[in-house]
C-alpha atoms as a PDB file:
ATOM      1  CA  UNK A   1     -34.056 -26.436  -5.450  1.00  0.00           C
ATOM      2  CA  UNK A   2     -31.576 -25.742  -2.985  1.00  0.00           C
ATOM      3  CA  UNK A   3     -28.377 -28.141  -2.481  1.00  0.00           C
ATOM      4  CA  UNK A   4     -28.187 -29.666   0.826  1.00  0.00           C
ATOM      5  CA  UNK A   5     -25.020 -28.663   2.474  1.00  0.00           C
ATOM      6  CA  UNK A   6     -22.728 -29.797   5.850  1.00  0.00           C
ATOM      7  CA  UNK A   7     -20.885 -27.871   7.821  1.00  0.00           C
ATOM      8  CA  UNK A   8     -17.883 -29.582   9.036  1.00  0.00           C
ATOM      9  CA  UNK A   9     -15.001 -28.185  11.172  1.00  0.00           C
ATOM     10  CA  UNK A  10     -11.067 -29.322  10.229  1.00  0.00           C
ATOM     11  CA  UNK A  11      -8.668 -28.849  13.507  1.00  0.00           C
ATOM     12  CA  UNK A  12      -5.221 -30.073  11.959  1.00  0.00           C
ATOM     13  CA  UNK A  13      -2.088 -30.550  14.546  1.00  0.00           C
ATOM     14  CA  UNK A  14       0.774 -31.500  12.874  1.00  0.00           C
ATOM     15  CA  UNK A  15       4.481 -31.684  14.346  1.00  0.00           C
ATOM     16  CA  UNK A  16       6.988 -31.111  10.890  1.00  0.00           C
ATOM     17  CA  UNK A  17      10.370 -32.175  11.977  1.00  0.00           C
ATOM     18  CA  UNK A  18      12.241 -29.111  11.751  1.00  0.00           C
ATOM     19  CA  UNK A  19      16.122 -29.307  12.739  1.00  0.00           C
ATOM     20  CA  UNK A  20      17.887 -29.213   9.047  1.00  0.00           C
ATOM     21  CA  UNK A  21      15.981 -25.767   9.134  1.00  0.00           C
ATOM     22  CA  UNK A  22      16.357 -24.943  13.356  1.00  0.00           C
ATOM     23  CA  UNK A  23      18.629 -22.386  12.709  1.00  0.00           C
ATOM     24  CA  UNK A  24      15.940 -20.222  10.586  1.00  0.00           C
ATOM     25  CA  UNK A  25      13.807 -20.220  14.174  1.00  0.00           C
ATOM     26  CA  UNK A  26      16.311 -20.074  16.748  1.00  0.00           C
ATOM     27  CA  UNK A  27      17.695 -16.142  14.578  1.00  0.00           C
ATOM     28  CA  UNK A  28      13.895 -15.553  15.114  1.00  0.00           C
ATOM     29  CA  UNK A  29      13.965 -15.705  18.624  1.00  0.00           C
ATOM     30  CA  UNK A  30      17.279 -13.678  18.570  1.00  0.00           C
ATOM     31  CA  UNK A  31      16.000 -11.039  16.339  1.00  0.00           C
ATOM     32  CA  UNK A  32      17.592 -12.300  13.286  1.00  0.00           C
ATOM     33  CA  UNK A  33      16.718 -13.466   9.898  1.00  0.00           C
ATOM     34  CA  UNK A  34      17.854 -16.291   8.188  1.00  0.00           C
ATOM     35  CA  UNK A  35      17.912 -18.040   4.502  1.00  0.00           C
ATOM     36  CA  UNK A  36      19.493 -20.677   3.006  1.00  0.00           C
ATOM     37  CA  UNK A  37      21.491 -20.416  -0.577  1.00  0.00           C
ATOM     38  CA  UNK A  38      22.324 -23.535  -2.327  1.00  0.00           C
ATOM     39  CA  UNK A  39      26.121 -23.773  -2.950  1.00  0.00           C
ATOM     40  CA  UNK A  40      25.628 -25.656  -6.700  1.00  0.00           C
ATOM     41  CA  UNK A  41      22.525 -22.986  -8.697  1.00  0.00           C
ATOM     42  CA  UNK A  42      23.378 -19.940  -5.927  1.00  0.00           C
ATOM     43  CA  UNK A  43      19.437 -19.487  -5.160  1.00  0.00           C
ATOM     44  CA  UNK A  44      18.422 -17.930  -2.322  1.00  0.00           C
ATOM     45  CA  UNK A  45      15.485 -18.970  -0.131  1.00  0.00           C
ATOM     46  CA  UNK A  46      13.292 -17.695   2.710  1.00  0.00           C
ATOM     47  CA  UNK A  47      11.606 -18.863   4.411  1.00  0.00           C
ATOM     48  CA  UNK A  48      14.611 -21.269   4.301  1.00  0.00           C
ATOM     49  CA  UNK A  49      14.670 -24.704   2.455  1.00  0.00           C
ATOM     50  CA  UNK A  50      16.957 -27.759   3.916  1.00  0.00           C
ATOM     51  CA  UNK A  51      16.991 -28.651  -0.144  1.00  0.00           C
ATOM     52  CA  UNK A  52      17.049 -26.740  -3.201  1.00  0.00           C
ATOM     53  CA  UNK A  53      13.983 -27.051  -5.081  1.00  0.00           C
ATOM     54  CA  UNK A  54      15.733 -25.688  -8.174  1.00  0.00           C
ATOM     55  CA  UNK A  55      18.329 -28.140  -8.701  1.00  0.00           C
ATOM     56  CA  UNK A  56      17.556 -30.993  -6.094  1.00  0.00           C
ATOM     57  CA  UNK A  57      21.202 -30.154  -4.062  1.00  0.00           C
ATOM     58  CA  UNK A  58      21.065 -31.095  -0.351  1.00  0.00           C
ATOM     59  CA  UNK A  59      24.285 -28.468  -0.081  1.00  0.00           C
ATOM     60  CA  UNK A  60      22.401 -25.544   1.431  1.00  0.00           C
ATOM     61  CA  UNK A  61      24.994 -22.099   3.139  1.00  0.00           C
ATOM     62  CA  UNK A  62      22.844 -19.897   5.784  1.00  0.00           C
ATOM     63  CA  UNK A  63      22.990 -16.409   5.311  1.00  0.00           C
ATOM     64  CA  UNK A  64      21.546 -13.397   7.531  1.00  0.00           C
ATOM     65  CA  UNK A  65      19.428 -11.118   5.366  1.00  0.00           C
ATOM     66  CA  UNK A  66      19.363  -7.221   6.331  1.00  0.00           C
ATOM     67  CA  UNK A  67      15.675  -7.340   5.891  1.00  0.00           C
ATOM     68  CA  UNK A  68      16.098  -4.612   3.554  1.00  0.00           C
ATOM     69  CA  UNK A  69      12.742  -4.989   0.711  1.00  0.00           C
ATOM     70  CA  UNK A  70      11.517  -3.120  -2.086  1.00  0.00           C
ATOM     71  CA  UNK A  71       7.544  -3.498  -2.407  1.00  0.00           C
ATOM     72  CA  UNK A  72       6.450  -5.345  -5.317  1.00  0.00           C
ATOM     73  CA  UNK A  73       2.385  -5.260  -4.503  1.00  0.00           C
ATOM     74  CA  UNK A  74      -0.261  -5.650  -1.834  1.00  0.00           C
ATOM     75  CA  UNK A  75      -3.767  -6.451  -0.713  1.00  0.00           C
ATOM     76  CA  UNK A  76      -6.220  -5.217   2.088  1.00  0.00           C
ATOM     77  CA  UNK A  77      -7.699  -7.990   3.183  1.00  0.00           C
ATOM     78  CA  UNK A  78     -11.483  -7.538   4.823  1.00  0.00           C
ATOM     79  CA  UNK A  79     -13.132 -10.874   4.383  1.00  0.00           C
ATOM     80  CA  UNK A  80     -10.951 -12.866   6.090  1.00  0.00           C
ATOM     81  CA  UNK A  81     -10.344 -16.642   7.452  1.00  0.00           C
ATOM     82  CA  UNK A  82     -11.675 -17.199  10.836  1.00  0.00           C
ATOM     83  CA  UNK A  83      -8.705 -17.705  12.613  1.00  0.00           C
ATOM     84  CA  UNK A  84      -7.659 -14.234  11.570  1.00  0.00           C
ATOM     85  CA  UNK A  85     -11.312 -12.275  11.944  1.00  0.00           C
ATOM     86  CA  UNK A  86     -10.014 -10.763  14.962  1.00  0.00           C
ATOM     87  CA  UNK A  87      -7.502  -8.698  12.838  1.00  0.00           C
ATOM     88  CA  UNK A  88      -9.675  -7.694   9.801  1.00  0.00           C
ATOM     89  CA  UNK A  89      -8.794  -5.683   7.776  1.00  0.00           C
ATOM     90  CA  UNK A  90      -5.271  -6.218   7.628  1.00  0.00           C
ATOM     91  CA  UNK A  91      -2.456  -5.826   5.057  1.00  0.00           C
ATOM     92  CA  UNK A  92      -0.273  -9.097   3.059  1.00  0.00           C
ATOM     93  CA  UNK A  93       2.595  -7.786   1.087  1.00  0.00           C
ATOM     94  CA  UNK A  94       4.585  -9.398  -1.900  1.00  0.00           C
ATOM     95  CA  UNK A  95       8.379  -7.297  -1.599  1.00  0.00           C
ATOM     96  CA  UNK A  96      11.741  -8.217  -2.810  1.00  0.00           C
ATOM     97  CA  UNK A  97      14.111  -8.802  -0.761  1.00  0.00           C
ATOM     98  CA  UNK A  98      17.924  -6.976  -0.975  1.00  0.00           C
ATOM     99  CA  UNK A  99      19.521 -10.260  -1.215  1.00  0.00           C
ATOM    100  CA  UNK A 100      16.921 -11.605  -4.150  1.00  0.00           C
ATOM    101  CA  UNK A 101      14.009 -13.959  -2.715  1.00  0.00           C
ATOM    102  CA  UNK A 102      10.838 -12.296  -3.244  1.00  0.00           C
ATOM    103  CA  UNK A 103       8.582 -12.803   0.508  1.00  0.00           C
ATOM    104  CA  UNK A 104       4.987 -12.339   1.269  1.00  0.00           C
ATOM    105  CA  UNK A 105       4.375 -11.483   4.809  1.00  0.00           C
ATOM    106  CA  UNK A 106       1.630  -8.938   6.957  1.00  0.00           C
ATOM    107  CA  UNK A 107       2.607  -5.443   6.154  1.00  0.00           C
ATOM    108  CA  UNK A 108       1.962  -3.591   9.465  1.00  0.00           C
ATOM    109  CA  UNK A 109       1.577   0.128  11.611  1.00  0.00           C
ATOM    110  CA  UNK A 110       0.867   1.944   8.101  1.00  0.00           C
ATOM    111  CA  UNK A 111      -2.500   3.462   6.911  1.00  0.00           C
ATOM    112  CA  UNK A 112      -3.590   1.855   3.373  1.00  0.00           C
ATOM    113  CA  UNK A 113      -3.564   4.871   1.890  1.00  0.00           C
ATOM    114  CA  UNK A 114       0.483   5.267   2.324  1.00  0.00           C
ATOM    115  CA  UNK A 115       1.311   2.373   0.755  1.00  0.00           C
ATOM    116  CA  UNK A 116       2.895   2.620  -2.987  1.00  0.00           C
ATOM    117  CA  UNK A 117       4.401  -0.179  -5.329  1.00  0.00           C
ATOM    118  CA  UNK A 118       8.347   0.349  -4.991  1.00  0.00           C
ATOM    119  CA  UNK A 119       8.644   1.716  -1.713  1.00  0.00           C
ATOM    120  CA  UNK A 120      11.315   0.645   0.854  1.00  0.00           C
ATOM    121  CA  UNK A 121      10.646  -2.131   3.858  1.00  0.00           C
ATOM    122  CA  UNK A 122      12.099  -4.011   6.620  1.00  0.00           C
ATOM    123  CA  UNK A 123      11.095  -7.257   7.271  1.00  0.00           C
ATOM    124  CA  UNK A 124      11.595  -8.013  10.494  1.00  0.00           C
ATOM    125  CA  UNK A 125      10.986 -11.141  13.411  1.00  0.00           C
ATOM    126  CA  UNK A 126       7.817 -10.901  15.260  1.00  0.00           C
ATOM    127  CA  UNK A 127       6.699 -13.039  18.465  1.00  0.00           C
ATOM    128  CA  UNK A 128       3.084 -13.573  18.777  1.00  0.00           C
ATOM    129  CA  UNK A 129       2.694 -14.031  22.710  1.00  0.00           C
ATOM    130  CA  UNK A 130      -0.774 -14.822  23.051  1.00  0.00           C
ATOM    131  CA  UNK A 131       0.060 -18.140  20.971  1.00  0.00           C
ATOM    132  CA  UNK A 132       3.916 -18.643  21.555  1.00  0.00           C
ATOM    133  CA  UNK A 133       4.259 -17.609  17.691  1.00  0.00           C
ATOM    134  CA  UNK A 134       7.114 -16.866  15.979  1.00  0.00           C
ATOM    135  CA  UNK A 135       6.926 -15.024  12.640  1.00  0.00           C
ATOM    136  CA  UNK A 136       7.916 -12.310  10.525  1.00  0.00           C
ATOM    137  CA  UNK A 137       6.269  -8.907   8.855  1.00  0.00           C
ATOM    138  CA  UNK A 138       7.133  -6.344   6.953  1.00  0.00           C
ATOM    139  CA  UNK A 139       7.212  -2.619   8.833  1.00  0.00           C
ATOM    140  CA  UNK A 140       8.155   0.688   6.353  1.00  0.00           C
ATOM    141  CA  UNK A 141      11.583   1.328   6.262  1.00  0.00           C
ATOM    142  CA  UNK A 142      12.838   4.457   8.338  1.00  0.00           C
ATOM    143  CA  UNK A 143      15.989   5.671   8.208  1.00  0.00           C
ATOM    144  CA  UNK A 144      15.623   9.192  10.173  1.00  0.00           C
ATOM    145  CA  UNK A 145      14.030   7.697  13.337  1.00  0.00           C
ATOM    146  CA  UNK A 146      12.514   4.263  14.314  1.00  0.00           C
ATOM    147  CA  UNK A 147      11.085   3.741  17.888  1.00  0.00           C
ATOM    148  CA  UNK A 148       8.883   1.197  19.219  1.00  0.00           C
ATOM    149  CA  UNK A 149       7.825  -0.382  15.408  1.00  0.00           C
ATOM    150  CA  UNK A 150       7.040   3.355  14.479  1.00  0.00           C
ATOM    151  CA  UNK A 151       8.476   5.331  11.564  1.00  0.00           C
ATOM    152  CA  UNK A 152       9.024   9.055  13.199  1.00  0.00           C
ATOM    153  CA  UNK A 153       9.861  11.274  10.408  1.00  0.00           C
END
């Protein structure tokens, strides 16, 4: 016998307080990345944390990162959540960052098929216009020649 079943919808708006951690969105809007190291255990975080989770220390440096990232793995996504069906199928990456913090972000403008475990990325900011967004993806790293969020070899 079939169970009988109800379809709900969940709309969640939430304002997070966010000004121990403003700095992290105002270098998006400039272009910039930002993390925080705690001064007492020296671990790095991004997205930033106003505390460290490791050792519970409120005493949190910023630091720019380059962006520079070494792929660790990925997945094509092509069942996806409805509020990103419009984009299926699309690419999440796990790299490591240069300056330690391993990130998971999109992994954009490259074919599935070029992708392979160790190669070099950029994260970098993105602004979503058509919902006043701001994020962050990773793009493959080009040293020879990088216009318009294409690597031209």
């Amino acid at each position: 016998m079939e169970q009988p079943t109800i379809k709900n919808t969940l709309n969640i708006d939430m304002e997070i307080p966010q000004t121990r951690i403003a700095k992290f969105w105002e270098g998006l809007k400039q272009g910039k990345l930002f993390a925080t190291k705690c001064t007492k255990c020296g671990e790095t975080y991004f997205p930033p944390t106003a505390d460290c989770p490791r050792c519970y220390s409120s005493n949190m440096n910023w630091i720019e990162l380059t962006g520079d990232a070494e792929l660790i793995t990925w997945t094509i996504v092509h069942v996806s959540p409805k509020s990103f069906s419009q984009h299926s199928p699309y690419i999440i990456a796990i790299a490591k960052l240069k300056e330690g913090p391993n990130v998971m972000a999109w992994f954009t403008g490259i074919k599935p098929e070029d992708i392979k475990a160790g190669m070099k990325l950029k994260l970098v900011p993105k602004y979503i216009p058509e919902k006043e967004k701001l994020s962050y993806e990773f793009i493959q790293s080009c040293n020879i020649n990088f216009r318009d969020g294409v690597c031209r070899l």
